[in-house]
Protein backbone atom coordinates (compact mmCIF):
# COMPACT_ATOMS: atom_id res chain seq x y z
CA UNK A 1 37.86 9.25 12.13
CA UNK A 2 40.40 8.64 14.68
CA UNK A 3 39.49 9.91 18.32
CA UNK A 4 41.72 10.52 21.39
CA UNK A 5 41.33 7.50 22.51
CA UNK A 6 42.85 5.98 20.17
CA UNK A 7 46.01 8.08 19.55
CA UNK A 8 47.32 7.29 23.43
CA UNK A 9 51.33 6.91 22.85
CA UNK A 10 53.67 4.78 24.80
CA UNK A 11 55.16 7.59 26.80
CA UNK A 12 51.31 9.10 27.51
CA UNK A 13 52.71 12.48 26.33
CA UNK A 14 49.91 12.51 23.56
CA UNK A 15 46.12 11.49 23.60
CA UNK A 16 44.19 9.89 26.80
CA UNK A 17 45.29 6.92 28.52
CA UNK A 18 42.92 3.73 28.58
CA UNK A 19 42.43 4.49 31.79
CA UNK A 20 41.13 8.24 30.90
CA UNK A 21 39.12 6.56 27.99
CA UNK A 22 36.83 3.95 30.17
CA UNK A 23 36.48 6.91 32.64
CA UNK A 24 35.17 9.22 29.79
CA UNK A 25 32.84 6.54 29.03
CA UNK A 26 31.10 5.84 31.90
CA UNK A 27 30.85 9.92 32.31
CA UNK A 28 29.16 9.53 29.33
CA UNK A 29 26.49 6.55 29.91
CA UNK A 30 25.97 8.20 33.24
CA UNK A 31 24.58 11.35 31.59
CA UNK A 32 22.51 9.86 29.36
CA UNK A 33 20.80 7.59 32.10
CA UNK A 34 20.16 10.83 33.40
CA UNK A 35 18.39 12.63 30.54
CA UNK A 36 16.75 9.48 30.00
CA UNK A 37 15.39 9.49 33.59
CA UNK A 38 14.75 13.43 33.35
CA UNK A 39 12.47 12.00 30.30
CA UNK A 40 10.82 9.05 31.82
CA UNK A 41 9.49 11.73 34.34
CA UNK A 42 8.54 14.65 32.02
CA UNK A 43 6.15 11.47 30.14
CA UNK A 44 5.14 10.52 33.23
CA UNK A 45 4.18 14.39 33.95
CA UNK A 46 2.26 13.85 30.46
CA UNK A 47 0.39 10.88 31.31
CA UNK A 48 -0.78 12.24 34.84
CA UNK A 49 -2.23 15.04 33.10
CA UNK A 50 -3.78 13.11 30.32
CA UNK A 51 -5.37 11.37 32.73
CA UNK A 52 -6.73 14.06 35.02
CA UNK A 53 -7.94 16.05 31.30
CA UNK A 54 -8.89 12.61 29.73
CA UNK A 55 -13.39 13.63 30.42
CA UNK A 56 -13.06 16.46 29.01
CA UNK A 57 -13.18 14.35 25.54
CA UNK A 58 -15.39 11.71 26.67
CA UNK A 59 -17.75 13.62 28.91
CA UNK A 60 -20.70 13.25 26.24
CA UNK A 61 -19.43 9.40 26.07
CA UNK A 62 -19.31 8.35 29.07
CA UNK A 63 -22.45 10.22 30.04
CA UNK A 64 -24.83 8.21 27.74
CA UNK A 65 -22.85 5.36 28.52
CA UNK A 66 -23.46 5.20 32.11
CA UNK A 67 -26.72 7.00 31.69
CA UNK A 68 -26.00 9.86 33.98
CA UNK A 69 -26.78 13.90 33.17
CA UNK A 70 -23.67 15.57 31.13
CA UNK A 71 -23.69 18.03 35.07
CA UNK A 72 -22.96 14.72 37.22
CA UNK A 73 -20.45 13.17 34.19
CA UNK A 74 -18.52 16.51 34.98
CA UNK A 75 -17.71 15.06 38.62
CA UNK A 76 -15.29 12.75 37.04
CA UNK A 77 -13.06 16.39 36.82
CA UNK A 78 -13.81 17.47 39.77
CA UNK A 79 -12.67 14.02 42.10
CA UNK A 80 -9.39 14.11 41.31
CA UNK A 81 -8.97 17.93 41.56
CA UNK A 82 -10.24 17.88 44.85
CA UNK A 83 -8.31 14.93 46.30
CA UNK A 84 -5.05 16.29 44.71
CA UNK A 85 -6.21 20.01 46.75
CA UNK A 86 -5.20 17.93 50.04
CA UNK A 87 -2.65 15.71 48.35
CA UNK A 88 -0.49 18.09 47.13
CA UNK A 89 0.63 20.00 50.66
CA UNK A 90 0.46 16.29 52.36
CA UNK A 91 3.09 14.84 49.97
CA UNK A 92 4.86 18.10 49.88
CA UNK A 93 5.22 18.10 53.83
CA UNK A 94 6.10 14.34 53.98
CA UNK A 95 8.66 14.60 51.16
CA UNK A 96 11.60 14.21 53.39
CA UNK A 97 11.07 10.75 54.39
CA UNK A 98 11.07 8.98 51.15
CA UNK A 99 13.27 7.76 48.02
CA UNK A 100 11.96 9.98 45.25
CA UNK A 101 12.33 6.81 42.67
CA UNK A 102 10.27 4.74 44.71
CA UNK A 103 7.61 7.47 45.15
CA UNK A 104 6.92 8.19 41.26
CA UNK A 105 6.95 4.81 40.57
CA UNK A 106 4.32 3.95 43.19
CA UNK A 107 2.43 7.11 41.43
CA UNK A 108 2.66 5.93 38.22
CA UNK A 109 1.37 2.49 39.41
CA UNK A 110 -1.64 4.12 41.32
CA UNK A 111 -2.09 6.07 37.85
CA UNK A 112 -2.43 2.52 36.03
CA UNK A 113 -4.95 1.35 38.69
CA UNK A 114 -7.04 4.46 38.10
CA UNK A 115 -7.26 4.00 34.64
CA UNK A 116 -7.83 0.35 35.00
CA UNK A 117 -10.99 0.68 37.15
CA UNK A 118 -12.50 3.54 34.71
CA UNK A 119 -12.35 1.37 31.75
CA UNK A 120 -13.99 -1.44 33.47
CA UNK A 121 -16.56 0.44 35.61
CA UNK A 122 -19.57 -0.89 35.42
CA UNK A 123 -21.32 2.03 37.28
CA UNK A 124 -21.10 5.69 37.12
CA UNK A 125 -19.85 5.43 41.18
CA UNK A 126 -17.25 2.83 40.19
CA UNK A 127 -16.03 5.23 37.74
CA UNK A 128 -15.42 7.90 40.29
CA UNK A 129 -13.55 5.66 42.54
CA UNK A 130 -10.86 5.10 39.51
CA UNK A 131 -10.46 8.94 39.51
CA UNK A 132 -9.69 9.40 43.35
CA UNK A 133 -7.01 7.08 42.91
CA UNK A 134 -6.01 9.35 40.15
CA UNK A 135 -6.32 12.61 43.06
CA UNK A 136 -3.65 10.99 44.95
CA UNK A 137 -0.90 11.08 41.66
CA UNK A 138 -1.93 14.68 40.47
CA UNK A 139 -1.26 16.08 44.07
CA UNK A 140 1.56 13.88 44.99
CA UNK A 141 3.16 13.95 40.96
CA UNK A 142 3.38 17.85 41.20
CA UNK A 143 5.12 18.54 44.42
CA UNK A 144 7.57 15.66 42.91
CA UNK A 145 8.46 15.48 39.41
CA UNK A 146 10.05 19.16 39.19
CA UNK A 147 12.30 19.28 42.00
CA UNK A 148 13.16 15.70 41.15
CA UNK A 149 14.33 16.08 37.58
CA UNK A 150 16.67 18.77 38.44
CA UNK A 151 18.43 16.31 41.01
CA UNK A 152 19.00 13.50 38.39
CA UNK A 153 21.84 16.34 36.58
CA UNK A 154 24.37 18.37 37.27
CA UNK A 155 23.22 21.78 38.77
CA UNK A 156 24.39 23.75 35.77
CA UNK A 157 21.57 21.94 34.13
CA UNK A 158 18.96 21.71 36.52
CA UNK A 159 17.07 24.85 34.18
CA UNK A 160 17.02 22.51 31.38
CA UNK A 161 15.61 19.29 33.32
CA UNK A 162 13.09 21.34 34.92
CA UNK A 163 11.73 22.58 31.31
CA UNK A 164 11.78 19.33 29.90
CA UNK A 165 9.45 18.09 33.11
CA UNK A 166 7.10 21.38 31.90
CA UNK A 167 6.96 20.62 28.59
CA UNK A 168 5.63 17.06 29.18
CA UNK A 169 2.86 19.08 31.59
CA UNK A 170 2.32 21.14 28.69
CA UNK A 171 2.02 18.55 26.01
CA UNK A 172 -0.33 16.58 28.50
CA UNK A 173 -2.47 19.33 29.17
CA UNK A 174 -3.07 20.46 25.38
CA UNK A 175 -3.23 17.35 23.67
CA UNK A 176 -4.59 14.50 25.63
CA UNK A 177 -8.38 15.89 25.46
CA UNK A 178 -7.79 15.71 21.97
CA UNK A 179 -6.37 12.44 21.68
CA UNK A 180 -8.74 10.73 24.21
CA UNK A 181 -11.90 12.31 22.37
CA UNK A 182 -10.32 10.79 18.82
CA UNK A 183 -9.96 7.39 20.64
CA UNK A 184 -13.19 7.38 21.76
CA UNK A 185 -14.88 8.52 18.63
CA UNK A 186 -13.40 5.02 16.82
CA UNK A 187 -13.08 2.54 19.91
CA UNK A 188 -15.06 3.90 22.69
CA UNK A 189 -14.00 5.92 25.41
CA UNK A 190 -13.28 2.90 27.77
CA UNK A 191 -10.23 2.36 25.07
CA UNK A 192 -8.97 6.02 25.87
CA UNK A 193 -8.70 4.75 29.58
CA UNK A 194 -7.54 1.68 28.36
CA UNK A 195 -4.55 3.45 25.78
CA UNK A 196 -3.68 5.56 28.53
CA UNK A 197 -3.09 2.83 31.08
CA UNK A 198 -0.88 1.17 28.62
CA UNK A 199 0.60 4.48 28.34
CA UNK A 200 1.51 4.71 31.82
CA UNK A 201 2.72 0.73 31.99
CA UNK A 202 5.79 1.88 29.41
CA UNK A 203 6.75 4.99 31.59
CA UNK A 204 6.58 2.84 35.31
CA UNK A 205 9.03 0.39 33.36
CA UNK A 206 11.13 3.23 32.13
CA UNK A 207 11.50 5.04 35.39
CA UNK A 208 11.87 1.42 36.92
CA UNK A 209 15.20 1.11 34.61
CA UNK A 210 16.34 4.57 34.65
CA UNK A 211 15.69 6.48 37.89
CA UNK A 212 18.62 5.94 40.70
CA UNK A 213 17.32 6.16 44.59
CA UNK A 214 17.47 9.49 45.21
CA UNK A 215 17.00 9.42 49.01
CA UNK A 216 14.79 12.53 50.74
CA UNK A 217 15.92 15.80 52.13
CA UNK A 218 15.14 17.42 54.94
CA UNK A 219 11.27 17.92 55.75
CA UNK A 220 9.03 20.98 55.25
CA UNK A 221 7.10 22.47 57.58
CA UNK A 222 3.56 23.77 57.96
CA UNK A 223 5.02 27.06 58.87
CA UNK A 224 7.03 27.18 55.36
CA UNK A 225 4.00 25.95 53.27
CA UNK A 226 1.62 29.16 54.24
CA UNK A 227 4.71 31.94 54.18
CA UNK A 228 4.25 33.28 50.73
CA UNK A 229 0.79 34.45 51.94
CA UNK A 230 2.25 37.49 53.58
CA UNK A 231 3.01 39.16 50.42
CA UNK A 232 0.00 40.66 48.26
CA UNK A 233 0.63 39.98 45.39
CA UNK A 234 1.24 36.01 45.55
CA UNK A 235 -2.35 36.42 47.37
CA UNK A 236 -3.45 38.44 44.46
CA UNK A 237 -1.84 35.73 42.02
CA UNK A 238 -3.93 32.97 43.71
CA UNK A 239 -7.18 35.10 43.98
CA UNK A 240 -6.45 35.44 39.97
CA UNK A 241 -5.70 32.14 39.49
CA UNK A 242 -9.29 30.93 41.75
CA UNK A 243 -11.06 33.32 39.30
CA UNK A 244 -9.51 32.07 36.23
CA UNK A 245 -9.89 28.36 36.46
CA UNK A 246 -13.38 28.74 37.92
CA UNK A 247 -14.30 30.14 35.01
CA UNK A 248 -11.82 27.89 32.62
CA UNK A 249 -13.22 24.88 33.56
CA UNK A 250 -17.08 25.73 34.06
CA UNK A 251 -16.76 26.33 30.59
CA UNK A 252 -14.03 23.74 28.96
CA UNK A 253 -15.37 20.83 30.51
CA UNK A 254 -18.86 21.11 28.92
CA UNK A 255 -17.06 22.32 25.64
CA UNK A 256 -17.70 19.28 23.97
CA UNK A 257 -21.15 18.86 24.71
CA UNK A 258 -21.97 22.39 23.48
CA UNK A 259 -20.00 21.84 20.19
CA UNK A 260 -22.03 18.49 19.51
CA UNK A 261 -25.59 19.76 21.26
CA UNK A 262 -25.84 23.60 20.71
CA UNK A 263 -23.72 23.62 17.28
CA UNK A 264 -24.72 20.42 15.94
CA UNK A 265 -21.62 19.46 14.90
CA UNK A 266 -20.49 16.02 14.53
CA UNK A 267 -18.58 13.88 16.75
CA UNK A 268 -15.47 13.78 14.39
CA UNK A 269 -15.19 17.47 13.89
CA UNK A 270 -15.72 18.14 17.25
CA UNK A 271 -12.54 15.82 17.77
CA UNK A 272 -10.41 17.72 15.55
CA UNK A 273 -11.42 20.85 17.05
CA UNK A 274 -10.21 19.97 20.14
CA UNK A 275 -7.22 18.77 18.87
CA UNK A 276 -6.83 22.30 17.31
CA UNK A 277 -7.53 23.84 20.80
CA UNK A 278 -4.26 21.36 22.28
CA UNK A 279 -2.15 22.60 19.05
CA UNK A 280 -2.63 26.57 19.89
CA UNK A 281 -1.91 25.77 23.68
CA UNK A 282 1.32 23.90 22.32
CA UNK A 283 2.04 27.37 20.26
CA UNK A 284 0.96 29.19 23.55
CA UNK A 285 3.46 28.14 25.16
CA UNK A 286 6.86 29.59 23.17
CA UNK A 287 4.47 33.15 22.70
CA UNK A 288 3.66 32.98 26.57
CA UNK A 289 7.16 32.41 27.27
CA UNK A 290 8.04 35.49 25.65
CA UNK A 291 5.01 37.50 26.61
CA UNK A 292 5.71 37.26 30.65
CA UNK A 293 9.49 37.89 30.43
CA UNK A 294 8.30 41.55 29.00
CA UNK A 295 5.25 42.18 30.80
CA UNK A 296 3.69 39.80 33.33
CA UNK A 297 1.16 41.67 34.50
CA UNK A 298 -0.17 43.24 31.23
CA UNK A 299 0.34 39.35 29.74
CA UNK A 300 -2.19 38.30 32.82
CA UNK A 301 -5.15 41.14 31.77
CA UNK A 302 -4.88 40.01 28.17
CA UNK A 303 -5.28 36.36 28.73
CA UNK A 304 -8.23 37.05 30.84
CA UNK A 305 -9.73 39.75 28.27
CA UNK A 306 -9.31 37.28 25.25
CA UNK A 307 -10.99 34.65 27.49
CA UNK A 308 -13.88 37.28 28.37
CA UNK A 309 -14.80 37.67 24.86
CA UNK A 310 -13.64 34.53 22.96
CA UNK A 311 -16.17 32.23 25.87
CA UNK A 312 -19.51 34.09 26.09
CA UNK A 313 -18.98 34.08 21.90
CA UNK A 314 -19.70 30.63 21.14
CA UNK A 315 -23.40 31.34 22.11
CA UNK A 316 -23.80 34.20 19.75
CA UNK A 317 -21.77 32.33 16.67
CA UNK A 318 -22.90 28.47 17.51
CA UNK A 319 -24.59 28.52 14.35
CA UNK A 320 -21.56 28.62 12.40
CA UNK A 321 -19.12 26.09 12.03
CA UNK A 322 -16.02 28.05 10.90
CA UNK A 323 -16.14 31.30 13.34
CA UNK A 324 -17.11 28.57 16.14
CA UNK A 325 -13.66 26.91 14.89
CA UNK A 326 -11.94 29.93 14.90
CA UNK A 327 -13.10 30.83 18.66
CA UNK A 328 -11.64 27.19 19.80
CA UNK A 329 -8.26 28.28 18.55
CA UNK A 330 -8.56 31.72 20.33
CA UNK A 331 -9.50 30.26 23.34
CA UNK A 332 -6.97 27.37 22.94
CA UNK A 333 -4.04 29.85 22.50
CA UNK A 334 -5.34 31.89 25.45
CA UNK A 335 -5.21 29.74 28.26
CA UNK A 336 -2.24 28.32 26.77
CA UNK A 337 -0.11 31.16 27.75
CA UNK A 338 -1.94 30.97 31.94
CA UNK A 339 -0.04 28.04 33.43
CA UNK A 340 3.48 29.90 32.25
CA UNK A 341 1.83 33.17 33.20
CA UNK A 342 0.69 32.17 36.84
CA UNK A 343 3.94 30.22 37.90
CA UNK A 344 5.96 33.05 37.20
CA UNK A 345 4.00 35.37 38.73
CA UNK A 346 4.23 32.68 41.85
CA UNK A 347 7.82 32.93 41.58
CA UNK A 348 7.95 36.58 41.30
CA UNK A 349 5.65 36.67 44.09
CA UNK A 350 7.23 34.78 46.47
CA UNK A 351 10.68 35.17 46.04
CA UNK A 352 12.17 33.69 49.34
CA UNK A 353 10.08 30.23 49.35
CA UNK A 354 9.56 29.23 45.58
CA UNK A 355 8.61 26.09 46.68
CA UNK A 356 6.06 26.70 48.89
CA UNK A 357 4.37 29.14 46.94
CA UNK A 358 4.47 26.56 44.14
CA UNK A 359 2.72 24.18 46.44
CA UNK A 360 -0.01 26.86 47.40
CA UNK A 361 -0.77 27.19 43.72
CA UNK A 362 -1.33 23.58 43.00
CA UNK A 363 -3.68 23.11 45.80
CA UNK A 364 -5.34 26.23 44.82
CA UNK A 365 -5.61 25.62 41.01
CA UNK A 366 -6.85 22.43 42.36
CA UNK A 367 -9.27 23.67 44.41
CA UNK A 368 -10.56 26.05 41.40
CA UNK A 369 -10.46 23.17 38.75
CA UNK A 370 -12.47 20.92 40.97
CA UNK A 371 -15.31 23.66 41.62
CA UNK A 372 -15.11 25.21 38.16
CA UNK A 373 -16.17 21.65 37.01
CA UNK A 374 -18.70 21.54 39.71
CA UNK A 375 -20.28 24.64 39.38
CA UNK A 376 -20.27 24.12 35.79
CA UNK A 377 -22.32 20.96 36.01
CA UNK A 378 -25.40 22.83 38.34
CA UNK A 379 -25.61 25.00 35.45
CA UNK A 380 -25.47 23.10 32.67
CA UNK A 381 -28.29 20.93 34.56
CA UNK A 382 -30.24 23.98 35.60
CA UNK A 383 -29.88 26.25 32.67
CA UNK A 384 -28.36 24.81 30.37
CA UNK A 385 -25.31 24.90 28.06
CA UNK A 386 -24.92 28.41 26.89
CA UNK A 387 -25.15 29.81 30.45
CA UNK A 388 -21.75 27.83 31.49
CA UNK A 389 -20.58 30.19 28.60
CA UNK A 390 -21.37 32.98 30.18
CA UNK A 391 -20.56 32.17 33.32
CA UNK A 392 -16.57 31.81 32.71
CA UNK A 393 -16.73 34.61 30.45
CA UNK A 394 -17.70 36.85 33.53
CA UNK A 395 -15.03 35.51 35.81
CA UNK A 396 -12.43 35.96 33.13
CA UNK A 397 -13.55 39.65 32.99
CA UNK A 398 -13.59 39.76 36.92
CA UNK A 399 -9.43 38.53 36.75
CA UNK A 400 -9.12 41.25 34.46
CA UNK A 401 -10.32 43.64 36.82
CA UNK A 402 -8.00 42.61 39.85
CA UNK A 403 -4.89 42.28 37.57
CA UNK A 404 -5.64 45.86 36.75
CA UNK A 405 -6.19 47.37 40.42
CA UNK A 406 -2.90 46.21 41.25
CA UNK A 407 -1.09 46.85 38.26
CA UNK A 408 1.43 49.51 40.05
CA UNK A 409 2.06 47.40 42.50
CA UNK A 410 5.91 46.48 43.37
CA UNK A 411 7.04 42.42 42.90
CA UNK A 412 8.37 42.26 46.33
CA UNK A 413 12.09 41.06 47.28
CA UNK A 414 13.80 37.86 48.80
CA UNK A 415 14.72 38.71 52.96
């Protein structure tokens, strides 16, 4: 097949000149360097959040391991949320005075380090010190990877760079429990740290070769980061999103433990049920999509309604295999659809300083992931696995609740 640039006649009255040709060209290697930096971001945006999710699989693991209570292993989720709480409105404020490729790929080699230390850790402590390393990168990663992915291409297709960052959040947050727990089930679960270390190695070299210097814009200031907190409802959307992860997280993080201890299943099964929790999240996404651009609101009481029911239910069914698989999916496909859900309604919320209200909900979800993990571990220690259950269970029905006393309410509009 003959293309234009080969059909260029003597009198340049037909076809493209060599000239146009080479020009063409490099247009074209230029966008693909692009996409392929967009990429190298939106895996680094998977990695980060395998990392931060990784105990969630290995909690049970890493707990006999180290000989600590399953309560204390759940620390190792709350570290990093808690660092990246502080993190996140630090890096967001300082963003102005650094090149954006040098930052991510001093975040992906912090990730590395944190990863490193876990899978050698002798101690329990040592272990923890791995995952405030790993704070630093969740806070600094999301105020970041976003806004940078949609500067590597032309504006027209900033929408599409910005979903492809999203969808390696996504795919981070639904499958790496999953994959970290099947790791550990054949290797150990210092070869999940190890894997994702390796992981994070093959994305710092790929950012290293793809991402230009993208020097930093103008600063932020503390004044910008707290105005979306004069509108209700983006204080409504972060009271929602407190209650929400609270109870999430309370509850996920011991899910394995209560699937092997309460339900008696075995480790593999309890592998491949969390890998069909990540698969329904994966689904959740494309059905959350659609749910929020028709009804946000009603989409928010129905997540938190499903979660009400579906949590509390494992104590009631634990004693059978197939319903307590079918409530994993449920659940799985439920708080799928929240991190679409609640950025949206951040958006909608806050419609003259999207960024700022982003950065609010980070260090907020943050804040809730941290002591969701937290509070679940006093429980589990003091009570005992099914009351963690309960426990999120209630909060999801209290989220419920709020959505619904301000269901009337107007979104309000950009000044």
């Amino acid at each position: 097949m003959t293309s234009q640039c080969d059909v260029a006649t003597a009198d340049g009255s037909e076809g493209m000149s060599p000239a146009d040709c080479a020009g063409g060209r490099e247009v074209a290697r230029a966008d693909t360097r692009a996409w392929l930096a967009v990429l190298s971001i939106a895996i680094g945006a998977f990695v980060m959040v395998t990392s931060e999710l990784l105990p969630v699989g290995l909690l049970t693991d890493i707990s006999a391991g180290l000989h600590v209570t399953n309560g204390v292993a759940g620390l190792m989720m709350m570290m990093p949320a808690a660092v990246a709480t502080f993190a996140a409105p630090i890096a967001l404020i300082a963003a102005g005075r650094f090149d954006r490729r040098l930052v991510l790929c001093s975040l992906m080699a912090l990730i590395i380090c944190s990863n490193i230390v876990a899978a050698l850790a002798p101690s329990f402590a040592v272990v923890l010190m791995g995952r405030f390393l790993l704070g630093i990168c969740v806070g600094g990663f999301w105020t970041y990877a976003t806004a940078t992915g949609q500067r590597l291409v032309p504006p027209a297709s900033a929408s599409k760079a910005i979903a492809i960052v999203l969808t390696g959040i996504s795919l981070g947050t639904v499958c790496g429990v999953p994959a970290g727990a099947l790791i550990a089930e054949y290797f150990g679960w210092r070869a999940a740290f190890a894997t994702t270390a390796v992981l994070t190695g093959l994305v710092l070299f790929a950012q290293i070769a793809f991402l230009p210097r993208m020097p930093g814009n103008a600063e932020m200031r503390l004044s910008h980061l707290v105005a979306p907190l004069r509108y209700t409802m983006a204080r409504i959307g972060l009271l929602v999103s407190v209650l929400i992860f609270i109870g999430q997280f309370a509850s996920y993080t011991y899910l394995k433990a209560f699937l092997q201890q309460v339900s008696g299943l075995d480790g593999t099964l309890v592998a491949i049920l969390l890998l069909v929790y990540g698969l329904t999240g994966v689904a959740a996404n494309f059905i959350g999509e659609w749910a929020t651009a028709r009804n946000l609101k009603v989409t928010m009481v129905g997540i938190a309604v499903v979660g009400g029911l579906s949590i509390p239910a494992f104590n009631l069914l634990s004693g059978s295999a197939i319903l307590v698989s079918a409530l994993v999916a449920i659940w799985g496909l439920a708080f799928g659809i929240i991190p679409i859900a609640i950025t949206v309604w951040m958006y909608k919320a806050s419609p003259d300083q999207p960024e700022a209200g982003q950065a609010l909900l980070v260090s907020v979800v943050q804040i809730a992931l941290s002591s969701g993990a937290a509070i679940g571990g006093r429980i589990v220690d003091w009570y005992g696995l099914p009351a963690t259950m309960n426990f999120g269970g209630l909060l999801m029905w209290l989220a419920a609740a709020l959505v619904l006393l301000f269901i009337r309410s107007a979104w309000p509009t950009a000044r």
